[in-house]
Protein backbone atom coordinates (compact mmCIF):
# COMPACT_ATOMS: atom_id res chain seq x y z
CA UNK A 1 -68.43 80.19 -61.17
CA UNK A 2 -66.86 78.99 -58.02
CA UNK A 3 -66.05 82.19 -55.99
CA UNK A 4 -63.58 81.89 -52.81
CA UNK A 5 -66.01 83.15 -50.12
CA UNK A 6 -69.12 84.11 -52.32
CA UNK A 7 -67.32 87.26 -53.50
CA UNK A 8 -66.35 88.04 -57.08
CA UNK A 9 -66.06 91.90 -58.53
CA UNK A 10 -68.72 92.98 -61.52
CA UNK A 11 -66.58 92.70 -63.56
CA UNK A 12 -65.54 89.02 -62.77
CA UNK A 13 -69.57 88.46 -62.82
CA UNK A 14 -70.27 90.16 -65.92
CA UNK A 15 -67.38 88.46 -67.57
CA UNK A 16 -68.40 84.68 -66.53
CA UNK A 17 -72.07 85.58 -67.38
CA UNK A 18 -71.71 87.38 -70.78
CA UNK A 19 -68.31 86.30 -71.89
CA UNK A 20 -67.53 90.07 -71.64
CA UNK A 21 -65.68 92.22 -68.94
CA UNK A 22 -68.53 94.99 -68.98
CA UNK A 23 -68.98 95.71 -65.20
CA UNK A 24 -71.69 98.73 -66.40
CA UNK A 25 -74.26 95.74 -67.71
CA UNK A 26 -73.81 93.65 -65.00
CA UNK A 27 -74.54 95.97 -62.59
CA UNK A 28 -77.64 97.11 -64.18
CA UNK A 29 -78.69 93.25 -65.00
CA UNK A 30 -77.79 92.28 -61.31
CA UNK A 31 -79.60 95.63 -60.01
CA UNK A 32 -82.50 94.47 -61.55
CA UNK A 33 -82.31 91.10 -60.24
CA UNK A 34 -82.53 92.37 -56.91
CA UNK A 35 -85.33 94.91 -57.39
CA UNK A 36 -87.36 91.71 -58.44
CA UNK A 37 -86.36 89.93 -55.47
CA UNK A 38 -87.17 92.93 -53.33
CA UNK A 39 -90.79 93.04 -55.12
CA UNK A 40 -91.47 89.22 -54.59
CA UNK A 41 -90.25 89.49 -50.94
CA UNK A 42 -90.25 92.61 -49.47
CA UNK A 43 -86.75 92.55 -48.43
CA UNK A 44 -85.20 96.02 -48.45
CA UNK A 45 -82.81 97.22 -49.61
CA UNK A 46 -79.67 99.39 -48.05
CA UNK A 47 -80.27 102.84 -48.67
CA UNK A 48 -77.44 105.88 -50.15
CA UNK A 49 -77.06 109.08 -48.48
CA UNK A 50 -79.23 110.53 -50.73
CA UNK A 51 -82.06 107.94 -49.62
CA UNK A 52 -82.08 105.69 -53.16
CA UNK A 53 -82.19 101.88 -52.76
CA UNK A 54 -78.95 99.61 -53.58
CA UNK A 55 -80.79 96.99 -55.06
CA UNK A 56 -77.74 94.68 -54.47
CA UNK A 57 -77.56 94.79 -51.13
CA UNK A 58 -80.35 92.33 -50.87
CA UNK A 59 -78.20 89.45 -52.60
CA UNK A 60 -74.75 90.88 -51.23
CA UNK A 61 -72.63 92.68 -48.95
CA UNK A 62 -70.34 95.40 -51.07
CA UNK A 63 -66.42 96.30 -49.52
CA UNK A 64 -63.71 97.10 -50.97
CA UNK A 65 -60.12 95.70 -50.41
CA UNK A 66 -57.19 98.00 -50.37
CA UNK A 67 -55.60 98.41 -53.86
CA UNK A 68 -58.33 96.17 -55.28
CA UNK A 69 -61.90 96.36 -57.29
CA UNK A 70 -64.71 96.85 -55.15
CA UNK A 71 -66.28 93.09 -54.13
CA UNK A 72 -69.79 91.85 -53.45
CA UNK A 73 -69.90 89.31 -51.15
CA UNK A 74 -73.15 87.05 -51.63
CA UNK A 75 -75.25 86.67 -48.36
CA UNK A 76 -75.49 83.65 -46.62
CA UNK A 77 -79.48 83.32 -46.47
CA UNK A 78 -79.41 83.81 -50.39
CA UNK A 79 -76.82 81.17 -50.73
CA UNK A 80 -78.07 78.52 -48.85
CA UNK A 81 -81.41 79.37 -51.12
CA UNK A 82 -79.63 79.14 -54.32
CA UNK A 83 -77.06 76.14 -53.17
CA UNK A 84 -78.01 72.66 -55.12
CA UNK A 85 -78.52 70.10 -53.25
């Protein structure tokens, strides 16, 4: 998936990965992802009010544009990582 700027909505990932617009999945598959990442690193994680970890925020920034779906923007560091060469 080529995303202008490294940002795409769940729903845009979930649908390129499983075929299937089901944002809920996604974010559980992609949370998971990141609490991996955070275990083989030690990276951590942004944190809620209520002190929980955003898993997510170690492979993106989150924002949301007026009138649109809330984006994740992936972070630089993890895309040079990830970029083929």
């Amino acid at each position: 998936m080529a995303a202008p700027n490294r940002a795409a909505t769940m729903r845009e990932l979930a649908s390129v990965v499983w075929s299937k617009p089901d944002f809920g999945s996604a974010n559980l598959r992609y949370g998971l992802l990141c609490k991996a990442i955070v275990r083989q690193t030690g990276w951590s994680p942004d944190r809620r009010k209520n002190e929980s970890s955003v898993w997510m925020t170690v492979a993106a920034e989150g924002w949301q544009p007026q009138g649109r779906e809330y984006e994740w923007v992936m972070v630089g560091t993890l895309a040079e990582a990830v970029d083929p060469l």
